[in-house]
N, C-alpha and C. Protein backbone atom coordinates (compact mmCIF):
# COMPACT_ATOMS: atom_id res chain seq x y z
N UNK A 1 0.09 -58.26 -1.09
CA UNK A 1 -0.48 -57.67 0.10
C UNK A 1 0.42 -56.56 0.62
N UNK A 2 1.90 -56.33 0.77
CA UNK A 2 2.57 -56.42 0.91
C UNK A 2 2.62 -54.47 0.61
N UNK A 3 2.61 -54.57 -1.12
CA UNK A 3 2.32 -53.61 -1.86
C UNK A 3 1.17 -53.11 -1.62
N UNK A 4 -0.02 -53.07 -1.39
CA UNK A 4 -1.09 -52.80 -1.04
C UNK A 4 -1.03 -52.15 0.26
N UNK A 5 -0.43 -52.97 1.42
CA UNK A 5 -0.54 -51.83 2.56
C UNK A 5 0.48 -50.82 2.52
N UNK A 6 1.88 -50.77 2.10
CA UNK A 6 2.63 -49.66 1.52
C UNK A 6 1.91 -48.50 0.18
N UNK A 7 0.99 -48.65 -0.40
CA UNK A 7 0.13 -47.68 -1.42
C UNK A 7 -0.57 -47.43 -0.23
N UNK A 8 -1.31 -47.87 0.60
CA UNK A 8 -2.78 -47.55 1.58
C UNK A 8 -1.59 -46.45 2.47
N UNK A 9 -0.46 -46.57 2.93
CA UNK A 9 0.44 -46.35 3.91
C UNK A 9 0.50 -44.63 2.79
N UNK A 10 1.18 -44.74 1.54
CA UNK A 10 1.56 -43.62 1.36
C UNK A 10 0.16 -42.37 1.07
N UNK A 11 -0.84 -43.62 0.24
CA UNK A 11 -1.90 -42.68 0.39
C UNK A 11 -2.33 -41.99 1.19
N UNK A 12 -2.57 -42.33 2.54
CA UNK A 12 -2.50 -41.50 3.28
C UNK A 12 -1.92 -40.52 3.69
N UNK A 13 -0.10 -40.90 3.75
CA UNK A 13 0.96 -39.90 4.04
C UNK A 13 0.04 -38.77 3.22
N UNK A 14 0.12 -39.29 1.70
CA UNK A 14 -0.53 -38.08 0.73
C UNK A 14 -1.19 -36.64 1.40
N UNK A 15 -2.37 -37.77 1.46
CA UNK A 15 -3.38 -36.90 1.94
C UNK A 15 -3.37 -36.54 3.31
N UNK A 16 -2.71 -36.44 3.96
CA UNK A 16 -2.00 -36.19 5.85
C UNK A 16 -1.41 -34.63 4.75
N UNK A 17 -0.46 -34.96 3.97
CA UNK A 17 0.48 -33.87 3.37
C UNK A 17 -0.41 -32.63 2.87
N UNK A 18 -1.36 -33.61 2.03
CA UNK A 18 -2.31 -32.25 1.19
C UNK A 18 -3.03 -31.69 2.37
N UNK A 19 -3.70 -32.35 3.56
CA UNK A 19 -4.34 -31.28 4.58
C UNK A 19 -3.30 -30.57 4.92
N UNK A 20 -2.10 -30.56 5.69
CA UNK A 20 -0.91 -29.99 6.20
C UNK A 20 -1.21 -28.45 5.33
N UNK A 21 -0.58 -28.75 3.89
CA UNK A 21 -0.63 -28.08 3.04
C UNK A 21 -1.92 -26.78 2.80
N UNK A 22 -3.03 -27.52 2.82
CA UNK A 22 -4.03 -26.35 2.52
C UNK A 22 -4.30 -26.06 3.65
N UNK A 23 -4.10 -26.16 5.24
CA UNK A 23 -4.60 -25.56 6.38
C UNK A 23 -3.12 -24.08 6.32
N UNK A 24 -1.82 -24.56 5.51
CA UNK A 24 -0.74 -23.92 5.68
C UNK A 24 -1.75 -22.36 4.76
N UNK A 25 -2.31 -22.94 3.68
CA UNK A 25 -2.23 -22.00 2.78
C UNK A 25 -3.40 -21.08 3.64
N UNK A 26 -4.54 -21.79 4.51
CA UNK A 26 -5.42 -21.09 5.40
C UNK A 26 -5.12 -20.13 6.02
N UNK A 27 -3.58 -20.27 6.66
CA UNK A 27 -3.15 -19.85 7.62
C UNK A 27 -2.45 -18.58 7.05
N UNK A 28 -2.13 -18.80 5.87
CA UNK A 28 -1.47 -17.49 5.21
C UNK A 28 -2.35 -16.20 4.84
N UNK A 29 -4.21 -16.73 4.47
CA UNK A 29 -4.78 -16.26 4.05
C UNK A 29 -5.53 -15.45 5.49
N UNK A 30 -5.03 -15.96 6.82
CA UNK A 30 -5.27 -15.19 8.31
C UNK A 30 -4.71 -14.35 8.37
N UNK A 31 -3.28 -14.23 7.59
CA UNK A 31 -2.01 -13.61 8.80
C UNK A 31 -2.45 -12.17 8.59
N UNK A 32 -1.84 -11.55 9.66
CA UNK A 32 -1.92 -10.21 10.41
C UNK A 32 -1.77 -9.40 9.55
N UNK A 33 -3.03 -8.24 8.76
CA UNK A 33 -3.10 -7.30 7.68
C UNK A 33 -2.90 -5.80 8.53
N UNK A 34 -2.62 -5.82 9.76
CA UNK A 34 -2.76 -4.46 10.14
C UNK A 34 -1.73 -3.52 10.09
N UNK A 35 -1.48 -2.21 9.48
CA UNK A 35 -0.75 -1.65 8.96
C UNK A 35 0.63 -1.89 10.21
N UNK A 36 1.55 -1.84 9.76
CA UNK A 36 2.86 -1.66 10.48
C UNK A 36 3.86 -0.66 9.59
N UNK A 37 4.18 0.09 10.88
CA UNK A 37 4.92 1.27 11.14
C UNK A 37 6.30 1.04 10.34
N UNK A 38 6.58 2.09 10.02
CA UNK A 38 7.75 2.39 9.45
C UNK A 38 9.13 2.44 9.97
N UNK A 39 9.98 2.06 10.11
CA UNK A 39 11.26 2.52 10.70
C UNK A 39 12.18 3.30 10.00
N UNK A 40 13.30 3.64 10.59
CA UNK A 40 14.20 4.22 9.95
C UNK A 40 15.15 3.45 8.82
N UNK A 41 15.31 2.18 9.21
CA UNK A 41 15.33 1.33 7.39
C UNK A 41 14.41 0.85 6.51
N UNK A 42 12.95 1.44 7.00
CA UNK A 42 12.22 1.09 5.83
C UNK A 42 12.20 1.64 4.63
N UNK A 43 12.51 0.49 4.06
CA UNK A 43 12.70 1.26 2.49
C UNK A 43 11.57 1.00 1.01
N UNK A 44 11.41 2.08 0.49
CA UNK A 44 10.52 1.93 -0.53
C UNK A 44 10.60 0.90 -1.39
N UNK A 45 9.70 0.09 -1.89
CA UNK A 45 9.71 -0.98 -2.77
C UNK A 45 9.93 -0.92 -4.26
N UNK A 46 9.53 0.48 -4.50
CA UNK A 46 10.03 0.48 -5.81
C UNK A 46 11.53 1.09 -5.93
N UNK A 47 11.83 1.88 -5.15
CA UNK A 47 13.04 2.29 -5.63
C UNK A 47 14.22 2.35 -4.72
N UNK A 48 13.86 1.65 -3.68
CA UNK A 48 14.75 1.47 -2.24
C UNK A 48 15.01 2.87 -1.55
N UNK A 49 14.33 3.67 -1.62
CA UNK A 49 14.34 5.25 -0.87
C UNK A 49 14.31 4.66 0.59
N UNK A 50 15.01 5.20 1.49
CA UNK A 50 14.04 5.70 3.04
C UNK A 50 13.27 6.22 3.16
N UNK A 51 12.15 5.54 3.45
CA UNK A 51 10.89 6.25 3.50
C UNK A 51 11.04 7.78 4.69
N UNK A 52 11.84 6.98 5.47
CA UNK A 52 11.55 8.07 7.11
C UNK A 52 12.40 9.58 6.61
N UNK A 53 13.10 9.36 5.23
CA UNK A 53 13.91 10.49 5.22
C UNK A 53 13.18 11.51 3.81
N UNK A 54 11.74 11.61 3.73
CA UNK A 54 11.13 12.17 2.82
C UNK A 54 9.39 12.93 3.55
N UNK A 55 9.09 13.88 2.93
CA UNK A 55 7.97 14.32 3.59
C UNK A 55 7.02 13.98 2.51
N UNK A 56 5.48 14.02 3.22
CA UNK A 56 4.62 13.59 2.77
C UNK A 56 3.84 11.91 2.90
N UNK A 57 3.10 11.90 2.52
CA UNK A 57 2.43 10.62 3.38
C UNK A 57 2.84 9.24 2.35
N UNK A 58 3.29 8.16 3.30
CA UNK A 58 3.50 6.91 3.15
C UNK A 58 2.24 6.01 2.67
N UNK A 59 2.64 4.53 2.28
CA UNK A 59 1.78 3.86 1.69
C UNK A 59 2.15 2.38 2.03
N UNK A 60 1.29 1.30 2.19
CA UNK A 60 1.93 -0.20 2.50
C UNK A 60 0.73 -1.07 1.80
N UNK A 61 1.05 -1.37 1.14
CA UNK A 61 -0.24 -2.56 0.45
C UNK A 61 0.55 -4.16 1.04
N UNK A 62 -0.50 -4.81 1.75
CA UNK A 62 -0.26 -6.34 2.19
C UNK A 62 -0.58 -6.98 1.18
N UNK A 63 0.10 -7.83 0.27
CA UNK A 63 -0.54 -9.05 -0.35
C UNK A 63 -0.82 -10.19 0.24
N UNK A 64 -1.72 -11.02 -0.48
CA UNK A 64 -1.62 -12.31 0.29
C UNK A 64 -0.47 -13.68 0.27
N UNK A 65 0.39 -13.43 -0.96
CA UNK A 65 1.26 -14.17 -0.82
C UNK A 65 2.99 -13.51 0.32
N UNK A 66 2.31 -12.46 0.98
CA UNK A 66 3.54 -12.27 1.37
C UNK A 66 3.24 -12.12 2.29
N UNK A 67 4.38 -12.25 3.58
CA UNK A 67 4.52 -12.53 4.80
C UNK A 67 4.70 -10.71 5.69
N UNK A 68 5.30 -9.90 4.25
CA UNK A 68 4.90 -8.37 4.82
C UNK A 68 4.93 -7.77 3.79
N UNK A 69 4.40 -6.33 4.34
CA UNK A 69 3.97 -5.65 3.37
C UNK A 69 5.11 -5.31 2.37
N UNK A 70 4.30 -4.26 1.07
CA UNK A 70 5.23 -3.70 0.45
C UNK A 70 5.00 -2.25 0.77
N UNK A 71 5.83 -1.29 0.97
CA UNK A 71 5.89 -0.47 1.32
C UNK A 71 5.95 0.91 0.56
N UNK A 72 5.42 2.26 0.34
CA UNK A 72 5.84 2.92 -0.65
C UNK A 72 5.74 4.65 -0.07
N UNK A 73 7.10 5.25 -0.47
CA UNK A 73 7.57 7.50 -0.28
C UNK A 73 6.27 7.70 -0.67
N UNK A 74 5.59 7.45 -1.46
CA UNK A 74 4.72 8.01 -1.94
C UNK A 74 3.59 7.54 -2.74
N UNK A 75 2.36 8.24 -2.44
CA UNK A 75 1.01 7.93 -2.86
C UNK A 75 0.90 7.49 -4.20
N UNK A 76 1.38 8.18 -5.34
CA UNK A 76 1.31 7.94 -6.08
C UNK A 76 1.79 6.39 -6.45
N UNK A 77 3.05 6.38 -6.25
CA UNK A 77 3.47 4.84 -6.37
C UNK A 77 2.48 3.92 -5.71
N UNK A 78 1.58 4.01 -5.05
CA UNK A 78 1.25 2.48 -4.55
C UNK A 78 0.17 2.67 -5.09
N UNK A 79 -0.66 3.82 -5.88
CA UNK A 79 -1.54 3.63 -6.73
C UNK A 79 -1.13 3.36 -8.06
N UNK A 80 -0.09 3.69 -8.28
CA UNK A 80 0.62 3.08 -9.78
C UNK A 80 0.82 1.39 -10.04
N UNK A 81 1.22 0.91 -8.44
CA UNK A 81 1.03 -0.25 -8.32
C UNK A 81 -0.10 -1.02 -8.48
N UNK A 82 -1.03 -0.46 -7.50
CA UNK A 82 -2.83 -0.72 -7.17
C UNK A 82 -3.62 -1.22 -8.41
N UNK A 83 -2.99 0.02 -9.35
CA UNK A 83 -4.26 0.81 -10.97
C UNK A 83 -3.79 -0.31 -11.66
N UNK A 84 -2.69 -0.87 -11.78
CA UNK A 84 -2.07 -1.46 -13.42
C UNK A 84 -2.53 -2.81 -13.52
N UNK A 85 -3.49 -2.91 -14.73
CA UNK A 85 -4.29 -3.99 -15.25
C UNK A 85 -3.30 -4.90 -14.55
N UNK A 86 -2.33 -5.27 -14.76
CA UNK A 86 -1.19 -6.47 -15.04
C UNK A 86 -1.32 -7.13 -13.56
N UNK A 87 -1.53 -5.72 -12.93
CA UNK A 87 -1.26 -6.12 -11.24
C UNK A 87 -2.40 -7.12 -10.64
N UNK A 88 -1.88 -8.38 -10.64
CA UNK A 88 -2.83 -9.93 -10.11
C UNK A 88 -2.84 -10.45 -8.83
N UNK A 89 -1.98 -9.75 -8.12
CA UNK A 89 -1.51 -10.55 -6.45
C UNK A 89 -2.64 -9.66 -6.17
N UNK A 90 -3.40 -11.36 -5.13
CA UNK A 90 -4.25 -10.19 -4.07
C UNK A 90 -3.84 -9.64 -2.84
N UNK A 91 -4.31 -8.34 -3.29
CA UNK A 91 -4.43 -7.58 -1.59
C UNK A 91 -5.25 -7.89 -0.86
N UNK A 92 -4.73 -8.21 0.45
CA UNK A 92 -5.28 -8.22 1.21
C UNK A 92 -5.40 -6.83 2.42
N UNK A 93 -4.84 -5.51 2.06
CA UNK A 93 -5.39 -4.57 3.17
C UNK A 93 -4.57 -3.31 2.04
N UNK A 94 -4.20 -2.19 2.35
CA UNK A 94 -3.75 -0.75 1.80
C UNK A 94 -3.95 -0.18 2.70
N UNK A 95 -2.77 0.47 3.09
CA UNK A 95 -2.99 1.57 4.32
C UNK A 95 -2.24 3.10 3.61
N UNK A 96 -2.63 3.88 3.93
CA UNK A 96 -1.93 5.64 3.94
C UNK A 96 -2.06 6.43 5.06
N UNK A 97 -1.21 7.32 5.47
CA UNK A 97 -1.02 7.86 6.42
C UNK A 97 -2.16 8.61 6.62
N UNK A 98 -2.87 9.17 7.21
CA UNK A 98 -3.98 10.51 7.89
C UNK A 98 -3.19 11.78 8.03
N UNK A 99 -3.14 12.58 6.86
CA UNK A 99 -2.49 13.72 7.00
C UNK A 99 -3.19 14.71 7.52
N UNK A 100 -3.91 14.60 8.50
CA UNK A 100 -5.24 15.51 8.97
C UNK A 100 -4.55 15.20 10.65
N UNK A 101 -3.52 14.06 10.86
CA UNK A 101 -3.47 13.72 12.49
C UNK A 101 -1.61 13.41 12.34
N UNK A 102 -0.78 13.91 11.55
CA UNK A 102 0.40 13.30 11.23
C UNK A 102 0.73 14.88 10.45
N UNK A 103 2.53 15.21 10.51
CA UNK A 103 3.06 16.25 10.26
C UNK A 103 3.76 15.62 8.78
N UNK A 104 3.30 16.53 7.79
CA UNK A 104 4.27 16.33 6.26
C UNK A 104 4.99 16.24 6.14
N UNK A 105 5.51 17.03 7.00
CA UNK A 105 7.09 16.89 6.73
C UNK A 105 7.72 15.84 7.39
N UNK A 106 7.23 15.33 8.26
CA UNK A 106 7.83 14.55 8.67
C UNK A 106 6.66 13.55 9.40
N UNK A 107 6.10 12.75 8.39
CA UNK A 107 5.01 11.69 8.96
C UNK A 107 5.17 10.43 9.56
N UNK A 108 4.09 10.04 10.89
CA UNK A 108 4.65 9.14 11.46
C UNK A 108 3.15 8.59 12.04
N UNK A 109 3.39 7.09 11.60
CA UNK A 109 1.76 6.67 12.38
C UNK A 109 0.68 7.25 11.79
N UNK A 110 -0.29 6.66 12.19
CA UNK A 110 -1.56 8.00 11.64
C UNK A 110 -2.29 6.32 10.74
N UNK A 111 -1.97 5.57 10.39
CA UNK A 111 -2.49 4.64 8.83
C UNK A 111 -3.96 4.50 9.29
N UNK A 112 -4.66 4.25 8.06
CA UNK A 112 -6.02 4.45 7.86
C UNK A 112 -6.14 3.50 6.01
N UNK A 113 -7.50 3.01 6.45
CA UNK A 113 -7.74 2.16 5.45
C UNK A 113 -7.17 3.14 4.37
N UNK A 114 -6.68 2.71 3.05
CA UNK A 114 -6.79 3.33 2.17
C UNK A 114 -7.73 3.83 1.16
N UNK A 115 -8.80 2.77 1.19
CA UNK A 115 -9.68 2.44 0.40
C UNK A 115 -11.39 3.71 0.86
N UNK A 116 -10.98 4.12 2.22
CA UNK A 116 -11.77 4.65 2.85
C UNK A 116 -11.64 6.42 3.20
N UNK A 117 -10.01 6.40 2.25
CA UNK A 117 -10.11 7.83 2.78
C UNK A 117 -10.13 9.10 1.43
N UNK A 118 -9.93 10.09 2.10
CA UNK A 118 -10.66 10.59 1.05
C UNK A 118 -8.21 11.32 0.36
N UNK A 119 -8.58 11.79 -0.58
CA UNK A 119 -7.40 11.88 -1.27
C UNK A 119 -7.23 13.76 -2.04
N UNK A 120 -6.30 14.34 -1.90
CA UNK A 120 -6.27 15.61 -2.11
C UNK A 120 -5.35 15.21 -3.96
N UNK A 121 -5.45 16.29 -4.70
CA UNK A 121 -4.68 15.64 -6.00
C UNK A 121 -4.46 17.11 -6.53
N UNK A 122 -3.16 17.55 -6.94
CA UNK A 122 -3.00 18.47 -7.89
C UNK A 122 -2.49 19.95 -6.34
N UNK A 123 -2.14 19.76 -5.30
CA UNK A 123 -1.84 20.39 -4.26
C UNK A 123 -0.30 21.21 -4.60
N UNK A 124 -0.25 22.30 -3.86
CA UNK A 124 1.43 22.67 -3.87
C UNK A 124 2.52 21.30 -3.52
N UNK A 125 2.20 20.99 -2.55
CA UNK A 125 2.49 19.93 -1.70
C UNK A 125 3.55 18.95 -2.28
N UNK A 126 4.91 18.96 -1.99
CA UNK A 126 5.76 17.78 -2.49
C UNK A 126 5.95 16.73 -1.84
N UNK A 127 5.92 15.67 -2.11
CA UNK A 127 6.37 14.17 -1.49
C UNK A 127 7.46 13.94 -2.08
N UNK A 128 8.08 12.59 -1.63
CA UNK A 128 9.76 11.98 -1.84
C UNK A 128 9.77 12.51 -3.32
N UNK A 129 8.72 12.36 -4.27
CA UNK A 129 9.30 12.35 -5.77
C UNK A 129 8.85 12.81 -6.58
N UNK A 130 8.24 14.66 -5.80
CA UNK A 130 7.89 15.75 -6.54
C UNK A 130 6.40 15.37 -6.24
N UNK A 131 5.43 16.01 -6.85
CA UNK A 131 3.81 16.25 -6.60
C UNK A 131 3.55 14.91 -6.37
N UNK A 132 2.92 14.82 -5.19
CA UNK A 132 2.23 13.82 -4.34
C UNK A 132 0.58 13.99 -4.24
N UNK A 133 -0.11 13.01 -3.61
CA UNK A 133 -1.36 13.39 -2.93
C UNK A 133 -1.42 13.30 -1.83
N UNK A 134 -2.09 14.24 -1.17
CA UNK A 134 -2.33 13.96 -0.09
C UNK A 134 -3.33 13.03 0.56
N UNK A 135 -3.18 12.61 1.89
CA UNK A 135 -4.55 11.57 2.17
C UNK A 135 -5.31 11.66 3.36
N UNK A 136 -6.27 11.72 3.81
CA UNK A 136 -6.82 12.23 5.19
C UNK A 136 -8.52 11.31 5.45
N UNK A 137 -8.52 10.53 6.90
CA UNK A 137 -10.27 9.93 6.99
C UNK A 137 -10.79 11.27 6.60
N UNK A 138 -10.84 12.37 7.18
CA UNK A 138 -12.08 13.16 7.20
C UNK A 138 -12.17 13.84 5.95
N UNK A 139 -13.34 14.16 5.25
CA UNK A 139 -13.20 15.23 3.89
C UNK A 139 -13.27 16.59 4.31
N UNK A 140 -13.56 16.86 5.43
CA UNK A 140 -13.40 18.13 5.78
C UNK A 140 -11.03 18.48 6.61
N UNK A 141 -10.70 17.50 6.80
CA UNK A 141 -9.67 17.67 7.01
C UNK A 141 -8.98 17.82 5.78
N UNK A 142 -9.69 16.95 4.68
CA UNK A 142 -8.68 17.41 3.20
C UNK A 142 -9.38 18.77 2.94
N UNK A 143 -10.12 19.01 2.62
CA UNK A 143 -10.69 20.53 2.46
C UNK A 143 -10.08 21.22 3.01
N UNK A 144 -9.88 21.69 4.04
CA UNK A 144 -9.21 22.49 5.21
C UNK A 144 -7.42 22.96 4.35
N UNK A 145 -7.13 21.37 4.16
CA UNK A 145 -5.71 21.08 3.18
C UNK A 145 -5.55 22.01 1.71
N UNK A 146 -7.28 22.19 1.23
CA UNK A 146 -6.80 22.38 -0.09
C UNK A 146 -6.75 24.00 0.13
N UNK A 147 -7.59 24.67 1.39
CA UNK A 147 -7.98 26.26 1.10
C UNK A 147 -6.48 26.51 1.53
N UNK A 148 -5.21 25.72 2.15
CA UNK A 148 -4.18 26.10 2.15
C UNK A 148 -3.09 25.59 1.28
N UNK A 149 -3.50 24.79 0.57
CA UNK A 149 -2.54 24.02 -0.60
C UNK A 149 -2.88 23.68 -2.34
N UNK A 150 -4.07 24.37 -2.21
CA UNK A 150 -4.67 23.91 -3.51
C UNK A 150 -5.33 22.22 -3.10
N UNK A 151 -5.78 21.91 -4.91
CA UNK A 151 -6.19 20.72 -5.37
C UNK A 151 -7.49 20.65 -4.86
N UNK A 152 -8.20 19.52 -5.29
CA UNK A 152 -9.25 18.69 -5.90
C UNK A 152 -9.22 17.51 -4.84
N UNK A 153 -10.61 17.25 -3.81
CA UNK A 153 -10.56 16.07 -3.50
C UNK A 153 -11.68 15.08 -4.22
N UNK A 154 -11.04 13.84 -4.30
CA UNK A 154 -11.22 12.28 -4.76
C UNK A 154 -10.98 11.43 -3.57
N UNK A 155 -12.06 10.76 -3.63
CA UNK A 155 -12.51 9.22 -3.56
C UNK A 155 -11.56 8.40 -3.92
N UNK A 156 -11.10 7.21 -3.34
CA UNK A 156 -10.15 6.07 -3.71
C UNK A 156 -10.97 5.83 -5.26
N UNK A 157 -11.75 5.27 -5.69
CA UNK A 157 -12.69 5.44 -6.12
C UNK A 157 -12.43 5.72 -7.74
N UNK A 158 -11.52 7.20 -7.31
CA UNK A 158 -12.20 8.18 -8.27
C UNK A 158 -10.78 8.36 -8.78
N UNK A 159 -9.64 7.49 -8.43
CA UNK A 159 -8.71 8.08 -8.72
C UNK A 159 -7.95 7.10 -9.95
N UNK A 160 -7.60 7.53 -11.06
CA UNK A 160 -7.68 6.75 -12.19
C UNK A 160 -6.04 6.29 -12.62
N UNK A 161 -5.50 5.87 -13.65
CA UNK A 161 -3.97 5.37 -13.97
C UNK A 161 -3.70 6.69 -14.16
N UNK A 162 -4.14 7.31 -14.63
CA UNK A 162 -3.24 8.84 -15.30
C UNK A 162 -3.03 9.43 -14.52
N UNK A 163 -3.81 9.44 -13.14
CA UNK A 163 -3.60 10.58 -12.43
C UNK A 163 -2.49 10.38 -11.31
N UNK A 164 -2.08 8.73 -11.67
CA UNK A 164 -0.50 8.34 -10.53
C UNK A 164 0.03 7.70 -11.67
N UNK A 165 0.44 8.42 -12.47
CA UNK A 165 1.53 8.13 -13.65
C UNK A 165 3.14 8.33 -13.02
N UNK A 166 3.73 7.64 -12.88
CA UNK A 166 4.72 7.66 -12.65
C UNK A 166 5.92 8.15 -13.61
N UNK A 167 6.13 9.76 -13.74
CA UNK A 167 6.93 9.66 -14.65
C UNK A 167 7.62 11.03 -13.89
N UNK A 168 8.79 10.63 -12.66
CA UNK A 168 9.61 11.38 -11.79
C UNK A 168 9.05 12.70 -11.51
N UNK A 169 7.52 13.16 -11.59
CA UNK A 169 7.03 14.51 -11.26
C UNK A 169 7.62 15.22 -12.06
N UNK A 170 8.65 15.59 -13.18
CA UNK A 170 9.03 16.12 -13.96
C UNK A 170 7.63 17.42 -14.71
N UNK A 171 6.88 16.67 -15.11
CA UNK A 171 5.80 17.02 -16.31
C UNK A 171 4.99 17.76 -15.61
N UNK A 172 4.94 17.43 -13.98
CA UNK A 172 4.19 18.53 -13.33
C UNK A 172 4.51 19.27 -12.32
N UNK A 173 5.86 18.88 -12.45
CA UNK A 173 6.88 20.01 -11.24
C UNK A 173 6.72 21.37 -11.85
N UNK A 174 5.90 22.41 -11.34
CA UNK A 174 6.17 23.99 -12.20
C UNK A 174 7.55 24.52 -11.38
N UNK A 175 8.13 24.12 -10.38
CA UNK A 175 9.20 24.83 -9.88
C UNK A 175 10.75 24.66 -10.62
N UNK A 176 10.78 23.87 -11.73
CA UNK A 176 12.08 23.22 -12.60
C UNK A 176 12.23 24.67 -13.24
């Protein structure tokens, strides 16, 4: 008997533990996706840059296993991240700056879905690590961008692995 109410005793603990547990994992799958601001030690995830000490527009993808974002100098990188088959953690949000309401050279605030805005590609325009894209809600604010900077606007959409290849802007820096 003895044994019996100690098994009934832990079974429960058990299952007390496993709710604990999956309301925990509930609670992770709530937490707060809304873009947060950059500081002056925020640093890039792939390569530990300061973000605040580079022009051109920023990037933060939230996953769901993490408690904050990852952060990224530049567009390209967090679509290099985004694009790659391999990449399995879900997102839960992507933000980029609004370069239509925020200064290049020195961007601040401004985030906007990522998924929603429209994207400039192939511009004069340098970010932390040579040719960047630019990113803006309105398509007439990227337009506006290109009759003074060049490039091609795209759709989140539309924007493929090759075209955020990560290989140090080298191959398409014409100023080397």
């Amino acid at each position: 008997m003895k044994f019996m109410t100690t098994m009934l005793f832990n079974s429960r603990h058990t299952w007390l533990l496993a709710a604990v547990l999956l309301a925990a994992c509930g609670q992770q799958a709530a937490q707060n996706t809304a873009a947060i601001e950059i500081t002056r030690e925020t640093a890039c995830s792939l390569d530990g840059m300061t973000l605040a000490d580079y022009p051109g527009p920023k990037a933060q993808i939230h996953f769901a296993t993490q408690p904050a974002p990852e952060y990224f100098c530049d567009l390209m990188e967090m679509f290099d991240i985004y694009l790659k088959p391999e990449q399995a953690r879900k997102v839960t949000a992507l933000y980029v700056q609004d370069m239509g309401k925020t200064s290049w050279e020195a961007p601040k605030g401004e985030w906007i879905d990522a998924k929603t805005a429209f994207y400039v590609v192939g511009s004069q325009k340098m970010g932390s690590m040579g040719p960047t894209f630019g990113s803006f809600a309105k398509e007439n604010d990227a337009k506006e961008f290109i009759r003074a900077n060049g490039g091609k606007v795209y759709k989140f959409g539309e924007i493929t692995p090759d075209m955020a290849a990560l290989d140090g802007g080298a191959l398409h820096d014409q100023h080397m």
